[in-house]
Protein backbone atom coordinates (compact mmCIF):
# COMPACT_ATOMS: atom_id res chain seq x y z
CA UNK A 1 17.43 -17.78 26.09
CA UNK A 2 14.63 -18.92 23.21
CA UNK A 3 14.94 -17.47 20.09
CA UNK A 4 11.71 -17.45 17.70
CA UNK A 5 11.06 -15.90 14.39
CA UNK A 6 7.56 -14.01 14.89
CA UNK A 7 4.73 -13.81 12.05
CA UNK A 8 4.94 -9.80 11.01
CA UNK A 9 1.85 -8.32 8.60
CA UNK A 10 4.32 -5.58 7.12
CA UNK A 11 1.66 -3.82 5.15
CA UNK A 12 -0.52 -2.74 8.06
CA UNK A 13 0.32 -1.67 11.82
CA UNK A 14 -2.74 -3.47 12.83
CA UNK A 15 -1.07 -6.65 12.08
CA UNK A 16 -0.84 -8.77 14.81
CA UNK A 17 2.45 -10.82 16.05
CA UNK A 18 2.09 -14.74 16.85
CA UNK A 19 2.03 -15.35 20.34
CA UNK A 20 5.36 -16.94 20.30
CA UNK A 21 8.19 -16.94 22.88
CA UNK A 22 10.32 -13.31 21.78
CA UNK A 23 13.89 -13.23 22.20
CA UNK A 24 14.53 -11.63 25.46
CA UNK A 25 16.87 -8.51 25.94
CA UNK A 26 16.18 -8.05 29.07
CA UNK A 27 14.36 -8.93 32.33
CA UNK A 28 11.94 -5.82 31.21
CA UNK A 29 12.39 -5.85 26.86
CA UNK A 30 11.92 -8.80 24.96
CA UNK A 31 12.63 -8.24 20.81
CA UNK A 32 10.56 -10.39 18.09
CA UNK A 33 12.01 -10.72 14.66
CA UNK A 34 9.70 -11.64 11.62
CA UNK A 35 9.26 -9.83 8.12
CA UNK A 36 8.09 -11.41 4.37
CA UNK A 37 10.55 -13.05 1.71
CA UNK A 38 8.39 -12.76 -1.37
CA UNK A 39 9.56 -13.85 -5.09
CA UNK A 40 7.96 -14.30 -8.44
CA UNK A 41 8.84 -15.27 -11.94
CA UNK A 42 6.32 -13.39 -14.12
CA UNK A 43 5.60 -12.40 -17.26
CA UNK A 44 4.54 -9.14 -18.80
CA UNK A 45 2.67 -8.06 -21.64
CA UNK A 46 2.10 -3.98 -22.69
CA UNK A 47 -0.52 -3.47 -24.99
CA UNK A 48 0.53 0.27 -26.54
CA UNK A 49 -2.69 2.32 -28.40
CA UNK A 50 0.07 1.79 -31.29
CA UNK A 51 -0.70 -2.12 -31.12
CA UNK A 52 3.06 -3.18 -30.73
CA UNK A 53 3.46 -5.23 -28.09
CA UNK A 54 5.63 -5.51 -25.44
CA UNK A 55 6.99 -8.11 -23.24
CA UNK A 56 9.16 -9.02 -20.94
CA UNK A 57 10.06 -12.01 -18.38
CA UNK A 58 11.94 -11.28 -15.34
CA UNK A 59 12.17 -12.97 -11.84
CA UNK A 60 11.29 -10.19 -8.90
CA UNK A 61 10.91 -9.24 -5.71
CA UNK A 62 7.64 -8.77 -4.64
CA UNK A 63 8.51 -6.35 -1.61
CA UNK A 64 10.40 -8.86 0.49
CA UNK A 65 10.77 -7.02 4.10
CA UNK A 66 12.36 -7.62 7.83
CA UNK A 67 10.54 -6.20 10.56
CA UNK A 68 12.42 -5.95 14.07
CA UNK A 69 10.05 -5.54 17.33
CA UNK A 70 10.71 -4.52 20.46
CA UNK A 71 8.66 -4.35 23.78
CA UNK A 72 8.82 -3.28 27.11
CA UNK A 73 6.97 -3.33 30.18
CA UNK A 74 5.60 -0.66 32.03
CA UNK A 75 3.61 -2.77 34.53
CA UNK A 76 0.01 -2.79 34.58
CA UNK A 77 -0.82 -3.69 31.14
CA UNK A 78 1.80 -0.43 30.16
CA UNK A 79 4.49 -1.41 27.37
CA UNK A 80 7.03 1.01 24.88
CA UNK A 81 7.19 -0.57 21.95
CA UNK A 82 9.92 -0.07 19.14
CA UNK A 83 9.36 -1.28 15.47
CA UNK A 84 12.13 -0.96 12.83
CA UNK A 85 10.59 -2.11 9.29
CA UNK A 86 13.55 -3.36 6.37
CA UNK A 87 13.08 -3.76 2.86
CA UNK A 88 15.65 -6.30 1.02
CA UNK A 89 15.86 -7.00 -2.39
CA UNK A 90 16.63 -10.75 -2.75
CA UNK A 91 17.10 -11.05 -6.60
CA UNK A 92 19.26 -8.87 -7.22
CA UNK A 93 22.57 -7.11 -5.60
CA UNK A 94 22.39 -3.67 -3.88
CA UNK A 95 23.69 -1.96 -6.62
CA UNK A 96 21.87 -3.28 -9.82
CA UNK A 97 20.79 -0.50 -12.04
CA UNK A 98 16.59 -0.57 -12.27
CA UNK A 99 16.66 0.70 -16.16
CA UNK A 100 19.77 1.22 -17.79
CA UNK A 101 19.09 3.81 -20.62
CA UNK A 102 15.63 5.47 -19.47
CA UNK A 103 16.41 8.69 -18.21
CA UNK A 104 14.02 8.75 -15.38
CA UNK A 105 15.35 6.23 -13.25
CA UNK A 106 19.08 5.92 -15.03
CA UNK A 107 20.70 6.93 -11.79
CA UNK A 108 18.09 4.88 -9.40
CA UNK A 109 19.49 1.12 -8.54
CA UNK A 110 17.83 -1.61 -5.90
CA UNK A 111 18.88 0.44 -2.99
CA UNK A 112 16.78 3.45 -3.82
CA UNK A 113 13.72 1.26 -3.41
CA UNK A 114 14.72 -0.88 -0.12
CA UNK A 115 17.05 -0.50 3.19
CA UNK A 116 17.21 -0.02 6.57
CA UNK A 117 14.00 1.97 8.09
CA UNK A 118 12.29 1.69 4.61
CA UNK A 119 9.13 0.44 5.35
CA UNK A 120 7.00 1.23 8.84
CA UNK A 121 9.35 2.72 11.54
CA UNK A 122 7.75 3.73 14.83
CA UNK A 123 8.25 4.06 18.45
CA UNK A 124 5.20 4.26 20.63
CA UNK A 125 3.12 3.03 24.17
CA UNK A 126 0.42 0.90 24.25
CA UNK A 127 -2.20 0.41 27.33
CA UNK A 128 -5.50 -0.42 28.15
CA UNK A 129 -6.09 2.53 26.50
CA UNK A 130 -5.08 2.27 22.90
CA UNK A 131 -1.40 2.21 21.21
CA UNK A 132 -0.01 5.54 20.40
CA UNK A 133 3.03 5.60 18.04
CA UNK A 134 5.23 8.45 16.39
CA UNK A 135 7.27 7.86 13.12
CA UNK A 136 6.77 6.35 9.61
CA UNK A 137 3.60 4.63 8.70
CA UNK A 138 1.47 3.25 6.19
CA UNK A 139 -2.10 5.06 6.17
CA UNK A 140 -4.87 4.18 3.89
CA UNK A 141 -3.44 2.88 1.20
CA UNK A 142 -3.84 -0.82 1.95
CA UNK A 143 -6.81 -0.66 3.48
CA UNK A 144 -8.75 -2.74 1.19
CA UNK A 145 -5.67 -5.71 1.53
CA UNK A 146 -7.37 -8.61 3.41
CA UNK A 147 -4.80 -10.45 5.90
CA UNK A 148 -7.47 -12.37 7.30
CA UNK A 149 -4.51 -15.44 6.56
CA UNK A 150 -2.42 -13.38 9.15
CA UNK A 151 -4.90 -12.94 11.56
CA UNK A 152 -5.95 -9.59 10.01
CA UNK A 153 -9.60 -9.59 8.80
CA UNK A 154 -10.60 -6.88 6.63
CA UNK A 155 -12.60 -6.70 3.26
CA UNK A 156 -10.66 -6.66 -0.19
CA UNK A 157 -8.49 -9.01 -1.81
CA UNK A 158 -7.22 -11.97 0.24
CA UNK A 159 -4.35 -13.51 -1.96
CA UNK A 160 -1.83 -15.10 0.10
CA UNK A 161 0.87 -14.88 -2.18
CA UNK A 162 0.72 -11.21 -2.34
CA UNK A 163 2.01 -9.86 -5.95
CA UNK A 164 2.47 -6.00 -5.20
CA UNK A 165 2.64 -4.51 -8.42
CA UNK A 166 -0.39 -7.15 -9.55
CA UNK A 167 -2.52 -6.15 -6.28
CA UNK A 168 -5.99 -3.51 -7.84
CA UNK A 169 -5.84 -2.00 -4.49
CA UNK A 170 -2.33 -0.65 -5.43
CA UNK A 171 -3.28 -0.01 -9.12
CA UNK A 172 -7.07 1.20 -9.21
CA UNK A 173 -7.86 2.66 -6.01
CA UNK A 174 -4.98 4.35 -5.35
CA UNK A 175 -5.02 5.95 -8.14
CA UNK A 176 -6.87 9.04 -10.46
CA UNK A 177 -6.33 9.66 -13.97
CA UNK A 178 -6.21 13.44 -14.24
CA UNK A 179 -5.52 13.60 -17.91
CA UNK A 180 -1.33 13.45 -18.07
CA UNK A 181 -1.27 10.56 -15.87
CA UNK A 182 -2.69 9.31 -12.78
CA UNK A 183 -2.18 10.81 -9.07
CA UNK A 184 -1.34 8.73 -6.10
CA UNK A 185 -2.49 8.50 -3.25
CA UNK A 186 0.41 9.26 -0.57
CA UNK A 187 2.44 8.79 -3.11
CA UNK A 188 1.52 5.04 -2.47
CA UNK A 189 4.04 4.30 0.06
CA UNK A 190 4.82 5.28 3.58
CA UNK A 191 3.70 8.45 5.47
CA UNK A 192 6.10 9.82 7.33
CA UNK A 193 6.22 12.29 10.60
CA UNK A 194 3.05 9.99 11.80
CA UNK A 195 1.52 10.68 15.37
CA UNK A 196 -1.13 7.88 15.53
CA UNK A 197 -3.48 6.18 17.81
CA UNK A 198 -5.17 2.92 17.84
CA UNK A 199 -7.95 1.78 20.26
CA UNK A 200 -8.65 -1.49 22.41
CA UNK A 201 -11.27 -3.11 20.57
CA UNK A 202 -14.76 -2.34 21.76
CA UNK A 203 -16.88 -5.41 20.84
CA UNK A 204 -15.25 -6.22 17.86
CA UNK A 205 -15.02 -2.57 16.51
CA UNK A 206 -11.73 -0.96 16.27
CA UNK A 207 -10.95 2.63 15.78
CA UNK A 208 -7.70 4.48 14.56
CA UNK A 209 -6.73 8.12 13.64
CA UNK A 210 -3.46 9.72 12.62
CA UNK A 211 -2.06 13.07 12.11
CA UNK A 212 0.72 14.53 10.28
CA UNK A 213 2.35 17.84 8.99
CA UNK A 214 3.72 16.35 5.78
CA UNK A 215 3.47 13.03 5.12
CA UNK A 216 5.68 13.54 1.71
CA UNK A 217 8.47 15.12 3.95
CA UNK A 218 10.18 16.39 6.49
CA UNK A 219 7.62 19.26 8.40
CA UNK A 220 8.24 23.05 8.52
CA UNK A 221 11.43 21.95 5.96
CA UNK A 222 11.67 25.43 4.86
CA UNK A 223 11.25 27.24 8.19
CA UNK A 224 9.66 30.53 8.39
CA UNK A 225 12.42 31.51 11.16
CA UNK A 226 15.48 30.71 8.78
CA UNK A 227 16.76 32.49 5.78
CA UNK A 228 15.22 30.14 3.30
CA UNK A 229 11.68 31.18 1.78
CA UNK A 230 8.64 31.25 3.57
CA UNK A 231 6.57 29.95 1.05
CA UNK A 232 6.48 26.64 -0.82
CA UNK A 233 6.69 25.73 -4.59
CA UNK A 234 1.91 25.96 -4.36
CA UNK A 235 2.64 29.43 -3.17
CA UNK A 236 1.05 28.65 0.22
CA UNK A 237 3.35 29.06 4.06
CA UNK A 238 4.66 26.17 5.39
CA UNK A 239 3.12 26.35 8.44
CA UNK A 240 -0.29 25.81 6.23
CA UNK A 241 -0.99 22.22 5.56
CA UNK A 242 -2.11 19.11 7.42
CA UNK A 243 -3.07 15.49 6.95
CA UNK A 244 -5.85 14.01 8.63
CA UNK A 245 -6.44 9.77 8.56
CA UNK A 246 -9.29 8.19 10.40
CA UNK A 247 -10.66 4.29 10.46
CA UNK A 248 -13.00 2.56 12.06
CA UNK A 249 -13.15 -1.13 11.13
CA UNK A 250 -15.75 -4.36 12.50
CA UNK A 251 -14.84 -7.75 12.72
CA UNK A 252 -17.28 -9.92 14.19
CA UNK A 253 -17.60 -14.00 13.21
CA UNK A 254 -18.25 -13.94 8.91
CA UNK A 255 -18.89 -9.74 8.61
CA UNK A 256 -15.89 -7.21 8.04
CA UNK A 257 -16.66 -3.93 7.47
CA UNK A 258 -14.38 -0.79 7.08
CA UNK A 259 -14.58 3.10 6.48
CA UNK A 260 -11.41 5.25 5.93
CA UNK A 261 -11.43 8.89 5.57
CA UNK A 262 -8.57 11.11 4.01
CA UNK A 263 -8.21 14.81 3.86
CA UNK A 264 -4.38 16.25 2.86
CA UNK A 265 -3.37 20.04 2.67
CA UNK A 266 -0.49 20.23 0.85
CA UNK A 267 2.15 21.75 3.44
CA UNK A 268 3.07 24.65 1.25
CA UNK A 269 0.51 24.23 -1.28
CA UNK A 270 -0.71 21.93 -3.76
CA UNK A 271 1.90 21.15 -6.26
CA UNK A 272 2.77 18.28 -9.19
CA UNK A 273 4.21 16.47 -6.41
CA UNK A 274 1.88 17.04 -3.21
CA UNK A 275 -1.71 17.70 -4.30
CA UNK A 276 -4.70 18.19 -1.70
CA UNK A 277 -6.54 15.02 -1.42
CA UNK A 278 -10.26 14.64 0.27
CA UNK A 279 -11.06 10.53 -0.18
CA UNK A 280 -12.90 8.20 1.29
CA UNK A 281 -12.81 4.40 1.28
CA UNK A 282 -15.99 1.70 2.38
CA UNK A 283 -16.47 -1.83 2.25
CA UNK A 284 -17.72 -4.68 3.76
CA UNK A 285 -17.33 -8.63 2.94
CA UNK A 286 -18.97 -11.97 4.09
CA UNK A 287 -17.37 -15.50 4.80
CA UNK A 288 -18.41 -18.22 5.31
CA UNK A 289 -17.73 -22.48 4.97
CA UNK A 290 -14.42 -20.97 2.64
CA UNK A 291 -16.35 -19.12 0.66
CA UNK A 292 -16.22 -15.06 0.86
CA UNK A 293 -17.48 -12.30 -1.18
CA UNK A 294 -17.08 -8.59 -0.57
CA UNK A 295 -17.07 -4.95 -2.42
CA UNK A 296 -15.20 -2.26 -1.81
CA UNK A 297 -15.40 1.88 -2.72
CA UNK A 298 -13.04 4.50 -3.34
CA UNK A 299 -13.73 8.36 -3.84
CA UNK A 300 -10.64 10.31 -4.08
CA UNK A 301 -10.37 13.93 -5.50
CA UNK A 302 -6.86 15.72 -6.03
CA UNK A 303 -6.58 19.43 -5.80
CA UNK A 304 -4.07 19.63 -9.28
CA UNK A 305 -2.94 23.48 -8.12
CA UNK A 306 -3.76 25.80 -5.86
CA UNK A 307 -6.51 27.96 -7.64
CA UNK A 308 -7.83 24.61 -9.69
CA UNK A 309 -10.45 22.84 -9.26
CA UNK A 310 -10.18 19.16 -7.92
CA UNK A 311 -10.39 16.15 -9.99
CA UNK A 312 -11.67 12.91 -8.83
CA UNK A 313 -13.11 9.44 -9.63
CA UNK A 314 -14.99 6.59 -8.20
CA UNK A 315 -13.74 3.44 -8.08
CA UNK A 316 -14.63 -0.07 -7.29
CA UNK A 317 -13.49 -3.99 -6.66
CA UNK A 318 -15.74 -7.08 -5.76
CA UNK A 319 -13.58 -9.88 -4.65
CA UNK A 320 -14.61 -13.38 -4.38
CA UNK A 321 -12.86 -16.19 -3.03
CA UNK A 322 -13.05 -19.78 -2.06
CA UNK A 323 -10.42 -21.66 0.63
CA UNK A 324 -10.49 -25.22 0.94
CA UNK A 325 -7.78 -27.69 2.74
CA UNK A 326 -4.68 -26.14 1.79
CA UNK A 327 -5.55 -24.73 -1.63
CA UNK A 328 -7.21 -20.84 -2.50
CA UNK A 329 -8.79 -20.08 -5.68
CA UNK A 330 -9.34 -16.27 -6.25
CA UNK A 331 -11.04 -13.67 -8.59
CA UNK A 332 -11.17 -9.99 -8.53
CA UNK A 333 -13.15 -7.23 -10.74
CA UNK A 334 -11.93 -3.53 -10.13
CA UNK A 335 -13.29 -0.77 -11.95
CA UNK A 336 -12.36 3.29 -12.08
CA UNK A 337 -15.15 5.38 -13.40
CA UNK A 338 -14.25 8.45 -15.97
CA UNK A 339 -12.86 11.09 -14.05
CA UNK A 340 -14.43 14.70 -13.48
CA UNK A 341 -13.01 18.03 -12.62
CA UNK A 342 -16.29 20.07 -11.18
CA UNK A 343 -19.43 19.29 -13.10
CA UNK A 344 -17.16 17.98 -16.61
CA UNK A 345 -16.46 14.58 -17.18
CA UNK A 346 -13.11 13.75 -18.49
CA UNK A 347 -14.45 11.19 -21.11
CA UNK A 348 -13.04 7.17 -21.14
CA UNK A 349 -10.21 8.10 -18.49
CA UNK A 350 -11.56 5.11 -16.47
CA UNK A 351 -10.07 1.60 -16.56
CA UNK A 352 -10.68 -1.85 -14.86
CA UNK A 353 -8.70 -4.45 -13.65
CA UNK A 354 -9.04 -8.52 -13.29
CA UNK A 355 -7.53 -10.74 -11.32
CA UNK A 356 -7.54 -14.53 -11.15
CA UNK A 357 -5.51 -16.64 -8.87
CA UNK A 358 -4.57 -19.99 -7.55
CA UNK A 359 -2.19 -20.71 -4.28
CA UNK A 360 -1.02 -23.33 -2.58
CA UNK A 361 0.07 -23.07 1.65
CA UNK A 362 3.25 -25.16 1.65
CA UNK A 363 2.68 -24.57 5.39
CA UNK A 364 0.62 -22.26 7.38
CA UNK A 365 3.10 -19.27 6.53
CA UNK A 366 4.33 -20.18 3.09
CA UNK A 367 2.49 -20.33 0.40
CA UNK A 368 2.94 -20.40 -3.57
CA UNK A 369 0.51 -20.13 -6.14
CA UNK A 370 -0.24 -18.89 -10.03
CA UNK A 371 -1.43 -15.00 -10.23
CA UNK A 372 -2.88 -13.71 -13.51
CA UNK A 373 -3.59 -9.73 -13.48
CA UNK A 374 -4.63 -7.99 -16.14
CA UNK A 375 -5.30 -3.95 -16.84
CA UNK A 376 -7.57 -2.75 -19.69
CA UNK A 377 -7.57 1.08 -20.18
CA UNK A 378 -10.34 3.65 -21.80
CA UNK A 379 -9.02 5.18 -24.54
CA UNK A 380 -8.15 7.87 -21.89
CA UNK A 381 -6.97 5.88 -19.45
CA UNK A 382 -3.48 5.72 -17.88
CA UNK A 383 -3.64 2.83 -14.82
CA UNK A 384 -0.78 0.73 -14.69
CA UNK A 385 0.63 -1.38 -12.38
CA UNK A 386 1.96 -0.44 -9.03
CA UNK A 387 6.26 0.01 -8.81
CA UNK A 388 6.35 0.14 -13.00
CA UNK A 389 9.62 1.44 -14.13
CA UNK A 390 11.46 -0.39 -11.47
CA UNK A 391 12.72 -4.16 -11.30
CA UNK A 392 9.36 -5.05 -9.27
CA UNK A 393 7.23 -3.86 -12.39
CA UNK A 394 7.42 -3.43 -16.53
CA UNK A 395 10.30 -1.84 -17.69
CA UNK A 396 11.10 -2.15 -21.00
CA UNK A 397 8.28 -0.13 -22.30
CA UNK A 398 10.03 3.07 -21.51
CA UNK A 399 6.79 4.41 -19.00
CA UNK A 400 8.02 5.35 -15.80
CA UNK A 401 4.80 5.79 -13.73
CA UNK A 402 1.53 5.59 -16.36
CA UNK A 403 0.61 3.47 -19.25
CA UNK A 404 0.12 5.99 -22.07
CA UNK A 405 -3.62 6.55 -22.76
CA UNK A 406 -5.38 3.82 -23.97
CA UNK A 407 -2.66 1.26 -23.20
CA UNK A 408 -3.45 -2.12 -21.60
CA UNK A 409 -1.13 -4.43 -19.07
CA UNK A 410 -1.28 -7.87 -18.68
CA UNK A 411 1.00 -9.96 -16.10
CA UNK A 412 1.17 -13.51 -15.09
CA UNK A 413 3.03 -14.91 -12.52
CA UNK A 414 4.19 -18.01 -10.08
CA UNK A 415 4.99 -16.44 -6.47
CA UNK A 416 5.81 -17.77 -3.89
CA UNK A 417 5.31 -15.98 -0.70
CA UNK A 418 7.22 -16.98 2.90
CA UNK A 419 5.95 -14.84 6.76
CA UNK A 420 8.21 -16.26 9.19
């Protein structure tokens, strides 16, 4: 029996396994075991509208994961796969305290944010046909994350030492500044109750659709057949309410090109929590001789409550990039235009984002480099960084979720990142 640690892309199901020798179950199920240890000293810099400055140096986690695999043949080019997805915190122990003395997350240690089924969980078949798989996935939010490194083309940002809470995808586009704070999209994490299908490529086009009741939550939680209310906290039923995903993506020699689409109804209504969502996401990148260049959109509009009106933004990122040998140099520009609820624009609520970097592949799966990121806020504005108010992100300046308005974040870091 050969035993082989796989090559997992744990951001995005369309991440491809190496070709390696699995460990073998069975005579019909073989299991593959790969996943991401990713760690980063870094430090931190808050920029208040006050002018005091904040800062803080830490050594992180940058969303280390294990990802178990299973497959089984059907005959014929027929398989049922199983995928079990793990986050682990390697810096700290299970039951560190995040931020001892904020009230928010006072309660919250390491284990809220990582554990067993924490990151994408599925079963599914896969044919000639197209995959189908049921159970938690990610859907649109990382998108715009190029894993061309992994085998996993796509246009956006390509750093190979992949800083989470430092990553514009995670901080600019998946985000909209309606005035308090910003919205996220899907709550930037996981979708869950996922029924989704994935097509054979068809000349280097690729096309993939998903469906679920609530992605926040369990569906039809509140049943109208049981004792508890009928209607949710947005006033709606909770048999209302669906989420609709679809991408179709091209990959052909230098060109990438993408389009994602994105409509939620709020299973119950639109609340604080679980707005409506329409968004859409484009772009398209060249490379060529190491060198690459590419730009990406974002339109996203939330529906705040059920009788308002929606508020939405446009955003934008242009990443360049040039790989030589065994060394990556990197830069970023990512910009969110003022938000607008109907025909009003919400003056200086945008922001924009920068992001240099420099990496190093120790081998052809580990790599460490230097990652400067750096958010600069309208007067208005309220991006931060992705995971802030937990150990991944700023915590000492007392902000849970948004910068307050007109605040600025700056971050550098040395990661190193490890796909075995």
């Amino acid at each position: 029996m050969k035993i082989t640690l796989a090559l997992v892309a744990a951001a995005s199901f369309a991440a491809t396994l190496s070709a390696q020798t699995p460990i073998q179950v069975t005579s019909a199920t073989n299991v593959t075991i790969g996943g991401l240890l990713a760690v980063g000293i870094k430090n931190s810099t808050i920029s208040p509208a006050s002018g005091n400055n904040i800062t803080e140096t830490y050594l992180g986690d940058n969303t280390s994961r294990l990802t178990i695999m299973s497959t089984s043949s059907m005959g014929d080019g027929w398989n049922v796969l199983f995928r079990l997805g793990c986050r682990f915190e390697p810096t700290y122990g299970p039951g560190t305290t995040l931020l001892p003395g904020i009230s928010a997350l006072n309660s919250a240690t390491t284990s809220t944010y990582g554990g067993l089924a924490e990151d994408d969980t599925w079963g599914g078949i896969s044919s000639p046909y197209g995959t189908v798989t049921f159970g938690k996935s990610t859907l649109y939010i990382t998108d715009s994350v190029d894993m061309s490194y992994l085998g996993v083309p796509s246009a956006g940002e390509a750093y190979r030492i992949w800083d989470a809470n430092g990553l514009a995808v995670f901080n600019i586009l998946d985000n909209v500044n309606e005035g308090a704070g910003t919205n996220q999209t899907l709550g930037i994490t996981r979708s869950q109750g996922v029924l989704q299908y994935i097509s054979p490529k068809f000349s280097d086009f690729q096309v993939q659709v998903a469906w679920s009741k609530n992605p926040y939550g369990s569906a039809l939680q509140y049943s109208p057949f049981s004792k508890s209310p009928t209607t949710g906290p947005g006033g709606s039923s909770f048999e209302n309410g669906d989420t609709i995903y679809a991408k179709g993506q091209y990959n052909k020699g230098p060109l990438s090109a993408f389009v994602s689409l994105l409509n939620i109804k709020a299973q119950g209504g639109a609340t604080a929590g679980t707005q409506d969502e329409q968004a859409w996401r484009a772009g398209v990148s060249w490379k060529q001789n190491g060198f690459k260049v590419g730009v990406v959109a974002d339109h996203s509009a939330f529906k705040v409550s059920e009788s308002g009106s929606s508020i939405g933004r446009t955003a934008f990122m242009v990443p360049v990039s040039y790989n030589w040998d065994k060394h990556g140099v990197y830069a970023t520009y990512s910009v969110a235009g003022n938000s607008s609820t109907g025909s009003t624009t919400m003056n200086n609520t945008g922001a924009s984002q920068i992001n240099l970097v420099y990496d190093y592949a120790l081998t052809s799966r580990a790599f460490i480099g230097l990652f400067y990121a750096g958010i600069t806020n309208k007067s208005a504005g309220t991006y931060g960084p992705f995971l802030s108010g937990t150990n991944l992100g700023p915590s000492s300046n007392n902000v849970v979720f948004d910068l307050a308005p007109g605040s600025n974040w700056h971050q550098i870091g040395i990661n190193m990142n490890y796909w075995f």
